[in-house]
Protein backbone atom coordinates (compact mmCIF):
# COMPACT_ATOMS: atom_id res chain seq x y z
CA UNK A 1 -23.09 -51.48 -60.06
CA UNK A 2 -20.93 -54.46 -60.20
CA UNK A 3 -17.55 -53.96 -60.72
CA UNK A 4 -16.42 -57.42 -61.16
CA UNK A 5 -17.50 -61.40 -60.53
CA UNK A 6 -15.26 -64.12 -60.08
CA UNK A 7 -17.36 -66.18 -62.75
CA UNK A 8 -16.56 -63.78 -65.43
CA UNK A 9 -12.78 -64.81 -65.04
CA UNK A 10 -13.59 -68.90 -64.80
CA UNK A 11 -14.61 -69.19 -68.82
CA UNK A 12 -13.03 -68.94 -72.00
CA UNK A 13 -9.20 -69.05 -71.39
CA UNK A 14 -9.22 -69.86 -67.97
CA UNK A 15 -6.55 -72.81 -66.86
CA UNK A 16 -8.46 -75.78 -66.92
CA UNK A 17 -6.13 -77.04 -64.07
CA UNK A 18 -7.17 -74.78 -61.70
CA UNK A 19 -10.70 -74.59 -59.33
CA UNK A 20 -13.10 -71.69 -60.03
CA UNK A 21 -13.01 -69.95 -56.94
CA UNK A 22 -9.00 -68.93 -58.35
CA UNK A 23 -11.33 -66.96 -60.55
CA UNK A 24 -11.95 -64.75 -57.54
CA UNK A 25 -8.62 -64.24 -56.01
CA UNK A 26 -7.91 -60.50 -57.43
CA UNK A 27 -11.20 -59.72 -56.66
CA UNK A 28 -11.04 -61.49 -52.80
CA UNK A 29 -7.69 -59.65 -52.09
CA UNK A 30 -8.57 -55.62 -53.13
CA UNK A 31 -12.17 -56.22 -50.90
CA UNK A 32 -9.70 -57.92 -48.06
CA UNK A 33 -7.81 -54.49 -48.46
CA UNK A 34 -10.80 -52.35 -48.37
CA UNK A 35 -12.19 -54.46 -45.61
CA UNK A 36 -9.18 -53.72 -43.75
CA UNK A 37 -8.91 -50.06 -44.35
CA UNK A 38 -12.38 -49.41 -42.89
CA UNK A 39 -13.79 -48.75 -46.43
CA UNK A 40 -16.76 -51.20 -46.05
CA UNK A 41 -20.18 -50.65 -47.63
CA UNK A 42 -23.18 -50.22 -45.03
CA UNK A 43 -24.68 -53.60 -46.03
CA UNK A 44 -21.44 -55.76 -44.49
CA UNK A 45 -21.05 -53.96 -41.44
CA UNK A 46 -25.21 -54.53 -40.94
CA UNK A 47 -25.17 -58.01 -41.78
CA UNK A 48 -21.66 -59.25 -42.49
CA UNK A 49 -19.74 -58.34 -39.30
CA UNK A 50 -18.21 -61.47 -38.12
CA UNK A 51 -17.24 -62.11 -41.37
CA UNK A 52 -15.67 -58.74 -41.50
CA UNK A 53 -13.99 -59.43 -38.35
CA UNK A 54 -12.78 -62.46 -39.57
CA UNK A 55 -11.27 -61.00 -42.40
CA UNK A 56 -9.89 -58.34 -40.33
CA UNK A 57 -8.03 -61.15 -37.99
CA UNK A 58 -7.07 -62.63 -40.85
CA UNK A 59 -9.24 -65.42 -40.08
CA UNK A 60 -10.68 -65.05 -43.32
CA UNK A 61 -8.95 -64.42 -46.67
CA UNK A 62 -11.35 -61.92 -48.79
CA UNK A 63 -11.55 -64.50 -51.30
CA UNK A 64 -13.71 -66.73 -48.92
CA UNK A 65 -15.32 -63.32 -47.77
CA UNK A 66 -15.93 -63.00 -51.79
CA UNK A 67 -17.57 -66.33 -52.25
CA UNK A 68 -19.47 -66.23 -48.95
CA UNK A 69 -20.80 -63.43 -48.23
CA UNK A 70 -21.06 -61.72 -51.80
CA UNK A 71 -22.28 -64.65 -53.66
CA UNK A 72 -18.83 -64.15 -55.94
CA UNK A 73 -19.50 -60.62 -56.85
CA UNK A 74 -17.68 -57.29 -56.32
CA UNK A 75 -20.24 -54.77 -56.24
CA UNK A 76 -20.66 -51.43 -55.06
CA UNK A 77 -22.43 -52.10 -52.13
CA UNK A 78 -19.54 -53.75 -50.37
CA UNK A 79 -17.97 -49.95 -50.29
CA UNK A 80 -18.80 -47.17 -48.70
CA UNK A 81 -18.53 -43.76 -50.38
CA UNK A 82 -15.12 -43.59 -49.97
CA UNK A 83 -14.34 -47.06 -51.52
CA UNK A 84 -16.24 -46.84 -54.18
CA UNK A 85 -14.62 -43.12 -54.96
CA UNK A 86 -11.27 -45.19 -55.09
CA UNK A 87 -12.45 -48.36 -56.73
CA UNK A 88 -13.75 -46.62 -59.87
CA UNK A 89 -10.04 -45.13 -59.96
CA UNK A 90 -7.94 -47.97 -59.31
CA UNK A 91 -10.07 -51.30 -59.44
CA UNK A 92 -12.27 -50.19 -62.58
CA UNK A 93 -15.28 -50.29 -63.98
CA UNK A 94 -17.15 -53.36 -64.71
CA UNK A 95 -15.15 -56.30 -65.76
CA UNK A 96 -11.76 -54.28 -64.67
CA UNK A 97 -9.87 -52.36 -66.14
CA UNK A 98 -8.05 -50.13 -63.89
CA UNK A 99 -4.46 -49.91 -63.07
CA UNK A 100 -5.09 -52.55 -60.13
CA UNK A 101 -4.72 -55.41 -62.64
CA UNK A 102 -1.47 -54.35 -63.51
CA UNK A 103 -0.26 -54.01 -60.44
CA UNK A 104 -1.64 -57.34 -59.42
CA UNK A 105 0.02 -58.55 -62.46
CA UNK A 106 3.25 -56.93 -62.00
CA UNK A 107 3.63 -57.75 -57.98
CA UNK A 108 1.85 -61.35 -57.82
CA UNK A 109 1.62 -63.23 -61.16
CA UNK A 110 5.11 -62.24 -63.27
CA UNK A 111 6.63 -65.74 -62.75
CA UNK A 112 3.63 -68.04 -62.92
CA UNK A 113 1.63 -69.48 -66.14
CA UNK A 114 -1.67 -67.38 -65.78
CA UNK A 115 -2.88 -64.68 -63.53
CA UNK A 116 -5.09 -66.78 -62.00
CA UNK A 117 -2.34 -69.05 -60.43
CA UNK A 118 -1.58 -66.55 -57.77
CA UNK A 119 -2.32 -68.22 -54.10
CA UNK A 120 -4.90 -67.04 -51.79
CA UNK A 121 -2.59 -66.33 -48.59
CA UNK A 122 -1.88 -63.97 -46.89
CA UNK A 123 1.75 -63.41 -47.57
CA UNK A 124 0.72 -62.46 -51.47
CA UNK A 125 -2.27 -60.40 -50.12
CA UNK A 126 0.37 -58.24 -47.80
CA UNK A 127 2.68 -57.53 -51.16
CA UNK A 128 -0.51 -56.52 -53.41
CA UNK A 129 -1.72 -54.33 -50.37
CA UNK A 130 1.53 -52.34 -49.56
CA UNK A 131 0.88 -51.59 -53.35
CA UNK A 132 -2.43 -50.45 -53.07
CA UNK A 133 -1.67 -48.52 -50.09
CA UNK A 134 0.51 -46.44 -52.11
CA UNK A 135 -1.93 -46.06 -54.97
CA UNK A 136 -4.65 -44.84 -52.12
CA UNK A 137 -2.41 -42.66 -50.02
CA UNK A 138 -1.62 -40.68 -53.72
CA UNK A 139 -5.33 -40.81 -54.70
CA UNK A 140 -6.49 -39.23 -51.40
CA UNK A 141 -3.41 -36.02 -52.10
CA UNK A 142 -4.42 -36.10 -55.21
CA UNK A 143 -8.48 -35.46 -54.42
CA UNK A 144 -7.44 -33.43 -51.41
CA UNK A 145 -5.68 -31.38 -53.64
CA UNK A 146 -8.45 -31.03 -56.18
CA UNK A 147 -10.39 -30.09 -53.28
């Protein structure tokens, strides 16, 4: 399953005044987190790992890991069972729609023209992650409660 592809944000009302890969940047910073938090699919830590290290070291923003080694798309093999579990919550299913965007939205894009304008660094990826931390540390209660 695909959750989401960078190309599915370039068309239609995208600014024309920006590059494509900008497309990707919502996408490239929730895999960075996941990458980070050990919630990598099978497939990346097989065939991806320097990659994964790079992103890791911050060597490597997940946007490039996006582009490079998913071909621009956020599917569920990047996860592993735990991701996914979480993605599916927060991230979305296909073409997002989970509370993620709104977050991104809310932390990252309130003061520019589009959504898309948000910069690839590192700096915004550290606000939108202490976000999602907090959205993943009350999933996991919430599931542990559940049981």
């Amino acid at each position: 399953m695909k959750y989401d592809r960078d190309e599915w944000h370039s068309g239609g009302e995208y600014p024309p005044d920006l590059p494509p890969e900008n497309g990707g940047t919502h996408v490239g910073m929730f895999l960075a987190w996941a990458i980070i938090n050990g919630l990598a699919g099978e497939h990346h830590r097989r065939h991806s790992k320097t990659d994964l290290d790079a992103v890791v070291a911050r060597q490597m923003t997940g946007r490039d890991f996006l582009r490079r080694c998913c071909d621009g798309k956020f599917a569920d093999v990047d996860l592993n069972d735990e991701g996914n579990a979480f993605a599916l919550d927060y991230y979305g299913k296909p073409g997002g729609s989970g509370e993620y965007f709104d977050d991104y939205a809310d932390v990252l894009a309130e003061d520019l023209p589009s959504f898309y304008h948000v910069e690839d660094t590192w700096e915004n990826y550290d606000a939108i992650a202490a976000v999602i931390d907090e959205e993943f540390a009350a999933w996991r209660e919430e599931r542990t409660r559940s049981g």
